[in-house]
Structure formats: structure tokens, C-alpha cells
Protein backbone atom coordinates (compact mmCIF):
# COMPACT_ATOMS: atom_id res chain seq x y z
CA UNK A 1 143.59 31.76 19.25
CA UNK A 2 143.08 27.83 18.83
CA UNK A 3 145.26 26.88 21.82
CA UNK A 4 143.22 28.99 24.22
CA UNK A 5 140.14 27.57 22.58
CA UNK A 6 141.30 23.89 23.29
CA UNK A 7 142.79 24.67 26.93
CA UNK A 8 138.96 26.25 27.98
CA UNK A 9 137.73 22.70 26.42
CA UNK A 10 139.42 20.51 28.12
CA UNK A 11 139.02 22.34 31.34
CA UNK A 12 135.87 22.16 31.36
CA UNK A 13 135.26 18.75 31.44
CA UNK A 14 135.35 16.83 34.44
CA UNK A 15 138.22 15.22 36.21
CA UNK A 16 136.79 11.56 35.64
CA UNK A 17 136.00 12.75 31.84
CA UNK A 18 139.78 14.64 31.72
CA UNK A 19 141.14 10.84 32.92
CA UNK A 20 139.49 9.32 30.27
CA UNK A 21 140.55 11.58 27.17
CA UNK A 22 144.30 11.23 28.75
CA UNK A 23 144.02 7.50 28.35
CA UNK A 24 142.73 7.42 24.63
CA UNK A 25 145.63 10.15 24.14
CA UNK A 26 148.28 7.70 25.74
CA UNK A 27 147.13 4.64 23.06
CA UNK A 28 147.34 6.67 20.54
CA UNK A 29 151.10 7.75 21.06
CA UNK A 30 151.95 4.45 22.08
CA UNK A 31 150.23 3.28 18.54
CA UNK A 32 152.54 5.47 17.29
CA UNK A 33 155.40 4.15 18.31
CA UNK A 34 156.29 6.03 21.83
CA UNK A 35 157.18 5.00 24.67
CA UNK A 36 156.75 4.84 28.32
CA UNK A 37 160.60 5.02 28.99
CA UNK A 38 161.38 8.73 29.81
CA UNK A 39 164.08 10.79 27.93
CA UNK A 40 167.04 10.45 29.07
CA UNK A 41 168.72 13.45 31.12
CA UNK A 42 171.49 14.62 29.23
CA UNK A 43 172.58 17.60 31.81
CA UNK A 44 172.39 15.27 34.89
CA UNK A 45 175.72 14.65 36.60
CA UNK A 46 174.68 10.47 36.77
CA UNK A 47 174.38 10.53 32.79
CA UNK A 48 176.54 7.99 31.48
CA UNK A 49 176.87 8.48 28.08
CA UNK A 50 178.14 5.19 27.16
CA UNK A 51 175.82 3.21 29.41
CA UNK A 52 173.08 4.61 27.34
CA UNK A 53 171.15 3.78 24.11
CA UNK A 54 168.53 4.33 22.20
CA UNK A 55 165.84 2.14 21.77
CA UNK A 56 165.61 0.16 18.65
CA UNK A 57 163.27 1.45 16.11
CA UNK A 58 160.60 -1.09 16.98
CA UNK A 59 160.24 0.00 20.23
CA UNK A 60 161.79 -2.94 21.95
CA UNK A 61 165.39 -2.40 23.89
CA UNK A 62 168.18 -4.16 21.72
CA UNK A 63 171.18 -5.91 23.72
CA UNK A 64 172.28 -4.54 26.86
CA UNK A 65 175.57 -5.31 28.27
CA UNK A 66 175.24 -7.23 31.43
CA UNK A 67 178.35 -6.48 34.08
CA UNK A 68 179.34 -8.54 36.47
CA UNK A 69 182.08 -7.51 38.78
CA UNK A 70 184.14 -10.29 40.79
CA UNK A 71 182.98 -8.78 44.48
């Protein structure tokens, strides 16, 4: 099976070597348009569904409501 093949591969480099192969990886998705912002949680109880959007489609946030509340 490949999967098993690549798993033995990359565990048998070495940590420092590991860290560096997980860096190249993490260019390469942002190159590809990902993003360090997680995913929101949809099934957490502090979801607000209206609060939150998705990111424009070149990566950058779009506008963002400010609130200001007369405390």
C-alpha cells in the first residue's frame, strides 16, 4: 500500500529533517491559496453564524463589521 510506504518514509527521517519537509509543505499550501486561519467550528455552542464569513477568494478578509456598543 502507498500510504504505508510514505508513513515508514517520513518516519524515518529525523525530527530536525521532519521540521524541515513540514515547512516546504506549509509554502506550498499557502502558494496555493490556504490559509493559516483555522476552519471555523460549526458544532460549537459560541458559533455565530452571522458573525462569520468566509474569506474572500484572494485570501485577504473582506469588510468586517466593527460594533461599538454605547457602555
Amino acid at each position: 500500500m502507498e500510504t504505508s510506504d510514505e508513513w515508514r518514509e517520513w518516519y524515518l527521517l529525523s525530527p530536525a529533517e521532519r521540521y524541515r519537509r513540514s515547512q516546504e509543505m506549509w509554502h506550498d499550501f499557502l502558494l496555493l491559496g490556504g490559509s493559516y486561519d483555522p476552519e471555523p467550528d460549526h458544532q460549537s455552542p459560541f458559533f455565530d453564524a452571522e458573525e462569520w464569513r468566509r474569506l474572500s477568494s484572494d485570501g485577504r478578509p473582506g469588510l468586517r463589521v466593527v460594533r461599538r456598543c454605547g457602555i
